[in-house]
Protein backbone atom coordinates (compact mmCIF):
# COMPACT_ATOMS: atom_id res chain seq x y z
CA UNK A 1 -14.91 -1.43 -47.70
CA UNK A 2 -15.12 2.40 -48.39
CA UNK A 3 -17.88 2.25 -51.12
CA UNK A 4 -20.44 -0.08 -49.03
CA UNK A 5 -23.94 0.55 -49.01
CA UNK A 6 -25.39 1.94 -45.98
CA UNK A 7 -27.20 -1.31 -45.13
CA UNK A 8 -23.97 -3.17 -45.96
CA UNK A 9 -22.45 -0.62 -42.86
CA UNK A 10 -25.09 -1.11 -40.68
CA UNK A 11 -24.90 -4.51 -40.85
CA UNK A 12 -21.41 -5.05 -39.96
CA UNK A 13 -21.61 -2.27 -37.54
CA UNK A 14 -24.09 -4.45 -35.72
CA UNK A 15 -21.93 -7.75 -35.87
CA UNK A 16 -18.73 -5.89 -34.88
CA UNK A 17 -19.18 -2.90 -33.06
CA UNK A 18 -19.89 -2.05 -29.15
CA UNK A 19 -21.29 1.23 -28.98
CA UNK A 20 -21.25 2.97 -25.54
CA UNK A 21 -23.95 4.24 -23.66
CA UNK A 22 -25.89 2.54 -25.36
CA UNK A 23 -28.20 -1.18 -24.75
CA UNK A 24 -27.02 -2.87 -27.84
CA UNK A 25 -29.94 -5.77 -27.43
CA UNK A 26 -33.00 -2.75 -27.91
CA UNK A 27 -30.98 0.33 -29.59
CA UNK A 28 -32.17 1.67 -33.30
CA UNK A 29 -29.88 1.67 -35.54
CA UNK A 30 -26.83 4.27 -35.30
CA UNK A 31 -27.16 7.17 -38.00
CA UNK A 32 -23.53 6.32 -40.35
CA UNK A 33 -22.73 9.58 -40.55
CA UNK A 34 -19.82 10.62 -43.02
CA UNK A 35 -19.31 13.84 -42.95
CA UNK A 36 -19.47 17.01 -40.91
CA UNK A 37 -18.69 21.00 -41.21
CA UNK A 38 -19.95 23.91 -39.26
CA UNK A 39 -22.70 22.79 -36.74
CA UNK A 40 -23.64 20.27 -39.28
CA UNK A 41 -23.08 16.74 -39.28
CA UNK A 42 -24.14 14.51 -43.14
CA UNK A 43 -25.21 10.96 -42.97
CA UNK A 44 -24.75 8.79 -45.85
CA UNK A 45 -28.26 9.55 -47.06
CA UNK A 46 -27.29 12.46 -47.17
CA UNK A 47 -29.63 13.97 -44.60
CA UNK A 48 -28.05 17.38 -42.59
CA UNK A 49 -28.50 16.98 -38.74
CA UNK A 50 -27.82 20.35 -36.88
CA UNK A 51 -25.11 19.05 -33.97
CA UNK A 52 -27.05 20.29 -30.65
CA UNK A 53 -24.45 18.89 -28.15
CA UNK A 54 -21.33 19.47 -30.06
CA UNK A 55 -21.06 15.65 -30.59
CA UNK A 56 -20.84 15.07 -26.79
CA UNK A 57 -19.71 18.35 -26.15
CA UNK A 58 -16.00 18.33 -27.50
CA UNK A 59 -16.84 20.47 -30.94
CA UNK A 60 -16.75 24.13 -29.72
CA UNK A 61 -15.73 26.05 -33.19
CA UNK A 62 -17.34 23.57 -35.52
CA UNK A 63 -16.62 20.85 -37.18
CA UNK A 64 -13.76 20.39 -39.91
CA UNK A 65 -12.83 23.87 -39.26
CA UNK A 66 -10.09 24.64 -41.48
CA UNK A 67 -7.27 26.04 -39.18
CA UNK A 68 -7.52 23.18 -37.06
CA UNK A 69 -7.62 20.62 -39.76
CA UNK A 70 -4.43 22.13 -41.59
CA UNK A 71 -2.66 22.28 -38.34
CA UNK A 72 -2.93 18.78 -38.28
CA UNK A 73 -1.86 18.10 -41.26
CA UNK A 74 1.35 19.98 -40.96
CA UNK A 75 2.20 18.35 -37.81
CA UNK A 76 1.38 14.52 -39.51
CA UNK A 77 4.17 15.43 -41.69
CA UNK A 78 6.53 16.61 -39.59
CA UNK A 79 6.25 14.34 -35.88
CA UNK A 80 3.18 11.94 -35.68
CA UNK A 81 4.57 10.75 -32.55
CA UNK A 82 7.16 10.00 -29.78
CA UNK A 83 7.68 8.52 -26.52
CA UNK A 84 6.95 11.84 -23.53
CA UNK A 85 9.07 10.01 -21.32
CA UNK A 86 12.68 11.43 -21.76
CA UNK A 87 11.66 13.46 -25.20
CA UNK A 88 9.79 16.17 -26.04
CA UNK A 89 8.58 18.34 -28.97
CA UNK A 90 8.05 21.71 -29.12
CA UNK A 91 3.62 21.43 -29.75
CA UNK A 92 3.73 20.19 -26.30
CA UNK A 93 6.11 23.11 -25.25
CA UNK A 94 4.67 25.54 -26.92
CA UNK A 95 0.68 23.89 -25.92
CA UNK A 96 2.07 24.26 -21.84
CA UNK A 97 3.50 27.67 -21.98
CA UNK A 98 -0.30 28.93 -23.66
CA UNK A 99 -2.49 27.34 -21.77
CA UNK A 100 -0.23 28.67 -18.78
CA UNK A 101 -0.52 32.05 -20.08
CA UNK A 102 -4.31 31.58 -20.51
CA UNK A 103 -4.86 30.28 -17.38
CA UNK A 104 -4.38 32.06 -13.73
CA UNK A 105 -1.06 32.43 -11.71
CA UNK A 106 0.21 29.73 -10.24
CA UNK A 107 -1.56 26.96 -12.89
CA UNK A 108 1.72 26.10 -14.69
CA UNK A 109 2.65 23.06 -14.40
CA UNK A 110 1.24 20.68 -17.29
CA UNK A 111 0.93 16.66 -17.38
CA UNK A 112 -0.35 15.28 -20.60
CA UNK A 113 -2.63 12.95 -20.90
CA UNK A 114 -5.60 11.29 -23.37
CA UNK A 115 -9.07 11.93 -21.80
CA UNK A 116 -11.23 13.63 -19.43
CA UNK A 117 -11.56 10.29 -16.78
CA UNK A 118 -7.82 10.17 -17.39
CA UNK A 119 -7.08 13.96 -16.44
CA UNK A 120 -9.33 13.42 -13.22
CA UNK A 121 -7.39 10.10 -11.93
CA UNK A 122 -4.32 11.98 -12.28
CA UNK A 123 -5.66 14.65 -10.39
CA UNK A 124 -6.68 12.54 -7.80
CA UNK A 125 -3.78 10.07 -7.62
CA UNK A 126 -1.32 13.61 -7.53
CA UNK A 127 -3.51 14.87 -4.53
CA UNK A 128 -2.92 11.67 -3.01
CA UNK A 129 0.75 11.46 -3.36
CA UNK A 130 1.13 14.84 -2.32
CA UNK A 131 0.38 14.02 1.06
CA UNK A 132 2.32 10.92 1.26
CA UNK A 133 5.28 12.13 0.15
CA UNK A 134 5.37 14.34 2.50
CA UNK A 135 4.68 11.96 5.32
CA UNK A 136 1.30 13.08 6.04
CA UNK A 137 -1.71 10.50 6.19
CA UNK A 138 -4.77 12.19 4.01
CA UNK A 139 -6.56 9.63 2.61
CA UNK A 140 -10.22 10.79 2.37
CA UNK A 141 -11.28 12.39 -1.16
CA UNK A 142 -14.41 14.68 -0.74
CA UNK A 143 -16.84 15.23 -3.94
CA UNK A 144 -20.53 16.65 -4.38
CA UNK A 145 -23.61 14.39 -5.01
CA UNK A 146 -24.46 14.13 -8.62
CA UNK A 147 -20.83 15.28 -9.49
CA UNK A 148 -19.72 13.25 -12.49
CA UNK A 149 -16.28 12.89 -13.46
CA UNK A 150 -15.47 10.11 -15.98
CA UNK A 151 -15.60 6.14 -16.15
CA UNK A 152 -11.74 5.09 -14.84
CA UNK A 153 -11.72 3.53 -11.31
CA UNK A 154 -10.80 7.10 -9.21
CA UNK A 155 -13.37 8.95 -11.65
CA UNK A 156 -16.12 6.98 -11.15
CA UNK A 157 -15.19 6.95 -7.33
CA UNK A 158 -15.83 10.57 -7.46
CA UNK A 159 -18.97 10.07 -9.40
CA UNK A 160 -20.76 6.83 -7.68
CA UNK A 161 -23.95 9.29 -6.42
CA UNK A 162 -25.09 9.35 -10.01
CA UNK A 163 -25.73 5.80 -9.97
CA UNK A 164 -23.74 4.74 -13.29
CA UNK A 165 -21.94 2.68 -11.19
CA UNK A 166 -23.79 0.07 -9.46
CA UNK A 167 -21.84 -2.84 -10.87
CA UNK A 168 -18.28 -1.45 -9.93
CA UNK A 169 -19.15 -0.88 -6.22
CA UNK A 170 -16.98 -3.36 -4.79
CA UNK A 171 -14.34 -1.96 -6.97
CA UNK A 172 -14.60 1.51 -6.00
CA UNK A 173 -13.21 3.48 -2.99
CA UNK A 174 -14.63 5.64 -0.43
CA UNK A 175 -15.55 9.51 -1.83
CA UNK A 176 -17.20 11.28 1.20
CA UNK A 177 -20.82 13.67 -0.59
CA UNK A 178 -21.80 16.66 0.17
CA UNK A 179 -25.16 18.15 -0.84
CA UNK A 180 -24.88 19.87 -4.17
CA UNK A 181 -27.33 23.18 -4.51
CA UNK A 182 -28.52 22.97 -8.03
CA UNK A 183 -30.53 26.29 -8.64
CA UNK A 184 -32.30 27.61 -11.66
CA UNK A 185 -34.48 30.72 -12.60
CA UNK A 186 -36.35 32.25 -9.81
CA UNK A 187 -35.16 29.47 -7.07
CA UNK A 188 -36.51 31.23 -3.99
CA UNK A 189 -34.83 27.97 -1.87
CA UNK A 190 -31.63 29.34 -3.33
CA UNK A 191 -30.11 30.48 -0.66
CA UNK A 192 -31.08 27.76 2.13
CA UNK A 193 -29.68 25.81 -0.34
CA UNK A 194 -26.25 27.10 -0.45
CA UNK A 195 -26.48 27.41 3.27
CA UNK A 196 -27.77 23.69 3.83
CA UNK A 197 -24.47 23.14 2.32
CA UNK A 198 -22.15 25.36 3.48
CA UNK A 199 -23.11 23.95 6.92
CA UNK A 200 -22.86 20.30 5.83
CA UNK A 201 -19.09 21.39 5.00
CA UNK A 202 -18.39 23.09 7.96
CA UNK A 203 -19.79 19.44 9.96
CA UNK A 204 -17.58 17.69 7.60
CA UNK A 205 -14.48 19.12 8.09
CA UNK A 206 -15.12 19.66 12.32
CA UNK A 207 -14.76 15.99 11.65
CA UNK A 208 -12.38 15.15 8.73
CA UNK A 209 -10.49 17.91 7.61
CA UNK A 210 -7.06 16.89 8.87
CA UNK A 211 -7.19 13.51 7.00
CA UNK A 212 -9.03 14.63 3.69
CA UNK A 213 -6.65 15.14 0.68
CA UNK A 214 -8.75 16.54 -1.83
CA UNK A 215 -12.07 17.30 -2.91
CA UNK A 216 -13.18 17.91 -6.56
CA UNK A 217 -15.73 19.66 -8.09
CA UNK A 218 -17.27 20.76 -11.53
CA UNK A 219 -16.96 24.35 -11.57
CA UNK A 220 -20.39 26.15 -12.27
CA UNK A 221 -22.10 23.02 -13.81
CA UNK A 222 -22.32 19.54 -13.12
CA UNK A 223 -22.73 17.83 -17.06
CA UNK A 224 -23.91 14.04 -16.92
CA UNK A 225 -25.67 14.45 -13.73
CA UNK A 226 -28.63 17.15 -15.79
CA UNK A 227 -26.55 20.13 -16.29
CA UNK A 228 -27.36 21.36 -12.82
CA UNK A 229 -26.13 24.37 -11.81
CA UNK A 230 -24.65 26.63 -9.01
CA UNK A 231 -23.64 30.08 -8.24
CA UNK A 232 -20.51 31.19 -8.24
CA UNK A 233 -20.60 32.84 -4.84
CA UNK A 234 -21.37 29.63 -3.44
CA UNK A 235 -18.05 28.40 -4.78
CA UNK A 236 -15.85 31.05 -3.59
CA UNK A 237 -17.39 30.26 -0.29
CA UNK A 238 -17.21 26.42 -0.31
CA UNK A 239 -13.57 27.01 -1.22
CA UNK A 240 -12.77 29.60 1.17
CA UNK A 241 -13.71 27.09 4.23
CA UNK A 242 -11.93 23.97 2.17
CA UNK A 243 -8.40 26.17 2.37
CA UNK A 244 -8.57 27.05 5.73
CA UNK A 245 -8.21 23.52 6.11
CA UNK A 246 -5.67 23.37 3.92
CA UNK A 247 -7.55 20.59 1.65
CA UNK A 248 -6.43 20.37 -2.08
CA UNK A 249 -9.22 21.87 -4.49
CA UNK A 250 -9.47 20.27 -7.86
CA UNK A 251 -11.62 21.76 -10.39
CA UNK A 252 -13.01 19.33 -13.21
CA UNK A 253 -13.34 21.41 -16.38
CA UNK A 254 -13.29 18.88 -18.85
CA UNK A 255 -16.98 19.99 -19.94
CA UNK A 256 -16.91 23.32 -19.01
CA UNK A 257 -13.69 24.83 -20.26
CA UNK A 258 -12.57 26.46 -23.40
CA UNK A 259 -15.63 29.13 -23.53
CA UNK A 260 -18.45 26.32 -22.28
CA UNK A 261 -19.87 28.48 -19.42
CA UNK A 262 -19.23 31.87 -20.89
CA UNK A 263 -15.60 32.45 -20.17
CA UNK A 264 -12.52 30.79 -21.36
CA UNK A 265 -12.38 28.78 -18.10
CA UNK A 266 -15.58 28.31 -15.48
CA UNK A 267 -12.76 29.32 -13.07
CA UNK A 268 -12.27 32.70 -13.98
CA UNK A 269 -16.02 33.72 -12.89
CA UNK A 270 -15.43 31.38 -9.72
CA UNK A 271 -12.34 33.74 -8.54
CA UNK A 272 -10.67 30.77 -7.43
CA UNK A 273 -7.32 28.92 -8.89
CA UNK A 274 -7.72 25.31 -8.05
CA UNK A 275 -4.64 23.18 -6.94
CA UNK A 276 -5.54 20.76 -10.01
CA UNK A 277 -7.10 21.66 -12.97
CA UNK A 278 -8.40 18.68 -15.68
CA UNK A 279 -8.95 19.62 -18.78
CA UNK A 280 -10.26 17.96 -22.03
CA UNK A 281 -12.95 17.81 -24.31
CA UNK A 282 -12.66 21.29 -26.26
CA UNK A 283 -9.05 21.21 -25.49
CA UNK A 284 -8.33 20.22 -29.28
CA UNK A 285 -11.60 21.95 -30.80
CA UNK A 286 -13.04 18.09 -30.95
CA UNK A 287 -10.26 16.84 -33.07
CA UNK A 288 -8.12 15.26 -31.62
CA UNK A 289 -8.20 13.25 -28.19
CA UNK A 290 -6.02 14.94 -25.78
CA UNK A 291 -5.79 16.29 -21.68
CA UNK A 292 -4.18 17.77 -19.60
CA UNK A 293 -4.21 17.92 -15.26
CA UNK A 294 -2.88 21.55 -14.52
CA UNK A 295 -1.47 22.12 -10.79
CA UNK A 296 0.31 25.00 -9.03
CA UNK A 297 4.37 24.94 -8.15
CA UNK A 298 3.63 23.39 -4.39
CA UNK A 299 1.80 20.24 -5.89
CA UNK A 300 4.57 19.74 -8.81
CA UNK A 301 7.41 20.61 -5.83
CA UNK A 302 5.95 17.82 -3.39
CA UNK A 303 6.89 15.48 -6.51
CA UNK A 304 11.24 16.03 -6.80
CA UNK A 305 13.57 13.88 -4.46
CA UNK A 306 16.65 12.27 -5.40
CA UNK A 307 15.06 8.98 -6.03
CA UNK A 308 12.20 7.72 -7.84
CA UNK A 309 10.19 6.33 -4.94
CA UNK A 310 8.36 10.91 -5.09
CA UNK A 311 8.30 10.89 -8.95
CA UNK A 312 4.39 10.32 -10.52
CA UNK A 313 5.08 6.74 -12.17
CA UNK A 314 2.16 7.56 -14.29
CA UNK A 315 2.14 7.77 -18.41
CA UNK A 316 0.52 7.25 -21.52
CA UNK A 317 1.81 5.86 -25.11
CA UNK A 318 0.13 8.88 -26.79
CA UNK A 319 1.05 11.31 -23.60
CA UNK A 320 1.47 15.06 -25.41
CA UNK A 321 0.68 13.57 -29.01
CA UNK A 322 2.11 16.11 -31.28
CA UNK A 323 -0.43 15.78 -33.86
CA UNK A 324 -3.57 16.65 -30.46
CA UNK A 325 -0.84 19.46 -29.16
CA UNK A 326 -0.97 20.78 -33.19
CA UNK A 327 -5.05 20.88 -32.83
CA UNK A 328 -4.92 22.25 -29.25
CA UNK A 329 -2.93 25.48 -29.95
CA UNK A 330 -4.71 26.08 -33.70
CA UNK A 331 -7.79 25.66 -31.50
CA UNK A 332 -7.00 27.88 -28.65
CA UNK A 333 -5.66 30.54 -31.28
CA UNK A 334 -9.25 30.62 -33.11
CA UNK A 335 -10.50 32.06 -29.25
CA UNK A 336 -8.89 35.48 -30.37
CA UNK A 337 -8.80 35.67 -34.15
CA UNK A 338 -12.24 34.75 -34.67
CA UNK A 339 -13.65 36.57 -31.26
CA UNK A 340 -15.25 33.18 -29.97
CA UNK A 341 -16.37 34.43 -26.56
CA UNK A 342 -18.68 37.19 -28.17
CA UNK A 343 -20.04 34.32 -30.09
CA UNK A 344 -20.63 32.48 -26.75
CA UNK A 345 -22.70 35.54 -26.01
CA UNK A 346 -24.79 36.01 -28.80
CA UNK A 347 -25.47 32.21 -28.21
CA UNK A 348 -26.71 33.13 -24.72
CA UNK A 349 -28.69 35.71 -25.31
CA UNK A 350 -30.56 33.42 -27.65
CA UNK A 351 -31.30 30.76 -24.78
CA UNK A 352 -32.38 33.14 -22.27
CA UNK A 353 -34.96 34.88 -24.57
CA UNK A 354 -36.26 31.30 -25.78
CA UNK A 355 -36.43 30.16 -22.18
CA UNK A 356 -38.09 32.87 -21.43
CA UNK A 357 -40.78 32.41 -23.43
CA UNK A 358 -41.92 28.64 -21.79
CA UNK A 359 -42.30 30.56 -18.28
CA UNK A 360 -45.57 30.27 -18.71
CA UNK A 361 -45.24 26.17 -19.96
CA UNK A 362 -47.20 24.23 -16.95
CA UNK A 363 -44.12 21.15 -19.09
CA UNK A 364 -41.36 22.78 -18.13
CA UNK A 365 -39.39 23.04 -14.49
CA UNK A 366 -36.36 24.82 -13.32
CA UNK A 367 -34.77 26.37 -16.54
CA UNK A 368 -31.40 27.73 -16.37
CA UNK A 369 -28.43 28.99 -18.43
CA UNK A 370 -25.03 29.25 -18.35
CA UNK A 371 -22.93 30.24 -21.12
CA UNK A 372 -23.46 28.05 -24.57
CA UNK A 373 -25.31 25.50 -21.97
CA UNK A 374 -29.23 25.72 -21.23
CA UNK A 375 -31.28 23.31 -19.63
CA UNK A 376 -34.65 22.94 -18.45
CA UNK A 377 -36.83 19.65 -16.98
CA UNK A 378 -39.74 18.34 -18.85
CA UNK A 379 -42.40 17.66 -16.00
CA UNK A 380 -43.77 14.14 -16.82
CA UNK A 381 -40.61 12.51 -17.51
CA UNK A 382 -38.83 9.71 -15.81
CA UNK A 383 -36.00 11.40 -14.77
CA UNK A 384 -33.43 8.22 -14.62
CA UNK A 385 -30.60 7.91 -17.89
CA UNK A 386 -32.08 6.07 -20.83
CA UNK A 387 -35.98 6.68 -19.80
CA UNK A 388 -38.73 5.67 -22.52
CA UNK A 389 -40.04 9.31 -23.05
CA UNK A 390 -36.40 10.86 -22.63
CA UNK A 391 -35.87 8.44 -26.01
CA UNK A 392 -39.66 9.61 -27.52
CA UNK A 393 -37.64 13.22 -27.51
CA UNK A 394 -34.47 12.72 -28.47
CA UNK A 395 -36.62 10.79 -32.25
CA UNK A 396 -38.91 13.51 -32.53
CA UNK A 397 -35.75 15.91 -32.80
CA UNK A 398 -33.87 13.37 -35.06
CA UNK A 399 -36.79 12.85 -37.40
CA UNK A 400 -36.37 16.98 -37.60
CA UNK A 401 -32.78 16.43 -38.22
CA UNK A 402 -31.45 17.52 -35.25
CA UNK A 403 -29.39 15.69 -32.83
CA UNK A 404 -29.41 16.09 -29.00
CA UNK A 405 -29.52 13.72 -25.89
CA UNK A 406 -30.94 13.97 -23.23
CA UNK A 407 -30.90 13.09 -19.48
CA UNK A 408 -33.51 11.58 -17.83
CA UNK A 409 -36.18 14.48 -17.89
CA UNK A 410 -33.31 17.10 -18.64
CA UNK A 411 -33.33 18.80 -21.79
CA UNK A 412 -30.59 20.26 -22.89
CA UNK A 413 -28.53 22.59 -25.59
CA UNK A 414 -24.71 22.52 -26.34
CA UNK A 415 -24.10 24.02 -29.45
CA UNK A 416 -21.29 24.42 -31.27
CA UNK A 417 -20.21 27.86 -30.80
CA UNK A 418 -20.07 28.70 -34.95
CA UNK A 419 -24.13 27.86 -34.47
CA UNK A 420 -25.93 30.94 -36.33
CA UNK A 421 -29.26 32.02 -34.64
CA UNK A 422 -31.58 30.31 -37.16
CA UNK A 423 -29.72 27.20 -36.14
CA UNK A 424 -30.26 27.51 -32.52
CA UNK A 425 -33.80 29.43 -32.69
CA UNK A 426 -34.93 26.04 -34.98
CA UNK A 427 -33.66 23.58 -32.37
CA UNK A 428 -35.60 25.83 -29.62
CA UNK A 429 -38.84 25.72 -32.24
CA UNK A 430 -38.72 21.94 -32.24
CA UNK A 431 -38.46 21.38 -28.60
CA UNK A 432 -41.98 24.34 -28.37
CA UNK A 433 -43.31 21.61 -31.03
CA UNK A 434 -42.72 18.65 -28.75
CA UNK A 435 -43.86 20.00 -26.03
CA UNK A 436 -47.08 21.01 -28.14
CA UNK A 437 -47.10 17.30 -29.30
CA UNK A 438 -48.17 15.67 -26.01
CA UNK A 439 -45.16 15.36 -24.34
């Protein structure tokens, strides 16, 4: 099996394997890739594709990085794995007490879990025992529009205004939307915007603040939905009002954490400290799959009792793997000794000269950075998931060796933050060539 051809791979890829995302009836062929280092990824052909969405945004100091790798490999031979429940390790110790220490006061209590959906429907299903076990009927979860937050049953709850879900309606329970104000580069309806929906709030919780539990958020950038993007100040404000009505805030930073929007955390540049933090993706530098939902003493309190009936009956097999904890602290260690965040920087700098230079494109709408992340709409282009030109893009950047993805008539960069600046001014070249093409 490990010395077939690629057609011989393809081929029983094809028969085998479901791929997601993806309509398996029209798709091309997947590229077998079978290697990776750096911002590079190697397909069996031996062709070098430059990773421009850190391979669905969980590769943040490059691939195969070496630290990472050999802290893995330590911790395979030591504990591969054992049951969270009644056991622990000292990764998982020692992974709690950093990100703790990372993190703001109060976030410092740490469940374990597998992925980013998984991280948000514990958030949500803590928020919602929190108020029953105290008594207290809250049973109304509050969320933006175009706010995406995974593909379990809660997540997608939280996420049904981005219209992935049609099928799973009937499945899926109520999340009350309130109008998002996505802004970019000189937005002069910026601030009607923010105050459209800082007075949709204020109606909202006239009405239904003493029986909402929660609402959750994505912190500075909403991913799947186009990258769209918000000021902070709106933030502090939207939280300010959700306190006062003593509503749990849960920030989703399963995209945007570990250095994604320009800090370690979205939150720090917010000012706020959520409840409930999720956190994924980066977590482990890309190796490993692992999460975690962060929340402050008073969720975590709301929990003890004397019997069972308070406790979170909620677990994985692989809660706290020792072998993801490994990756996550090698990872999170690589932030200081290799100066990541000035990295972050240099990376944008980079996007906000290149964007720059398409002001003038009559192609391009609404451009806007944040962090590693910038994004810009290609006027022309159907703006729904999986559109035909969206596709014509995302091949004329593969058959230049360079992967990216993007949504609807967003186009977007995510590099890996080890990316140099020939790497990232080439993938910004390509996209001037496309839109030079005809696009």
């Amino acid at each position: 099996m490990n010395m077939m051809n690629q057609g011989e791979l393809l081929a029983l890829d094809r028969r085998h394997v479901w791929h997601p995302f993806t309509q398996e009836l029209t798709a091309s062929a997947p590229i077998p890739m079978v290697r990776a280092h750096a911002a590079s990824l190697y397909s069996q052909d031996g062709q070098e594709y430059l990773d421009m969405i850190s391979s669905w945004w969980v590769i943040n100091h490059g691939h195969t990085h070496p630290m990472i790798a050999a802290a893995i490999a330590q911790q395979a031979a030591t504990l591969e794995q054992v049951i969270f429940a009644g056991c622990t390790h000292p990764k998982a110790v020692e992974l709690a007490v950093t990100l703790a220490n990372h993190l703001p006061q109060g976030l410092e209590r740490v469940f374990f879990s597998d992925n980013g959906s998984t991280a948000v429907e514990i958030a949500l299903k803590m928020a919602r025992q929190f108020w029953h076990n105290q008594g207290k009927t809250r049973n109304r979860f509050l969320a933006f529009a175009g706010g995406y937050h995974g593909e379990t049953v809660g997540a997608m709850s939280a996420s049904r205004s981005t219209g992935f879900f049609a099928a799973f309606e009937s499945m899926l329970f109520p999340v009350d939307m309130l109008p998002y104000p996505a802004t970019w580069e000189q937005d002069d309806a910026l601030e009607s915007k923010e105050a459209e929906a800082l007075a949709a709030l204020e109606a909202y919780l006239e009405r239904y603040g003493d029986s909402c539990a929660a609402v959750i958020l994505e912190p500075l950038i909403q991913g799947a939905s186009g990258m769209r993007m918000c000021r902070p100040e709106f933030l502090q404000k939207f939280c300010h009002l959700v306190r006062q009505a003593h509503i749990l805030i849960i920030f989703d930073e399963v995209m945007t954490g570990f250095g994604r929007s320009g800090t370690l955390f979205a939150l720090e540049q917010v000012g706020i400290t959520p409840d409930l933090l999720a956190l994924s993706k980066g977590l482990t530098g890309g190796f490993m799959p692992l999460a975690v939902t962060v929340c402050q003493p008073h969720v975590y309190e709301a929990f003890l009792g004397q019997t069972f009936s308070t406790a979170l009956a909620h677990g994985h097999s692989f809660t706290a793997n020792p072998l993801g904890c490994a990756a996550a602290l090698a990872s999170l260690n690589l932030f200081t000794t290799e100066n990541t965040m000035a990295r972050v920087v240099a990376i944008e700098a980079i996007h906000r000269e290149r964007l720059g230079g398409l002001q003038g494109s009559t192609k391009v709408l609404h451009g806007r950075v944040q962090g590693s992340v910038a994004a810009l709409e290609i006027r022309g282009i159907d703006p729904h998931y999986g559109s035909d030109r969206g596709g014509w893009l995302k091949n004329f950047f593969l058959k230049r060796a360079i992967l990216i993805r993007p949504l609807g008539n967003v186009f977007y960069l995510l590099p890996p933050f080890c990316t140099s600046a020939q790497q990232l001014h080439r993938a910004w070249d390509v996209l001037e060539e496309a839109l030079e093409s005809g696009l």
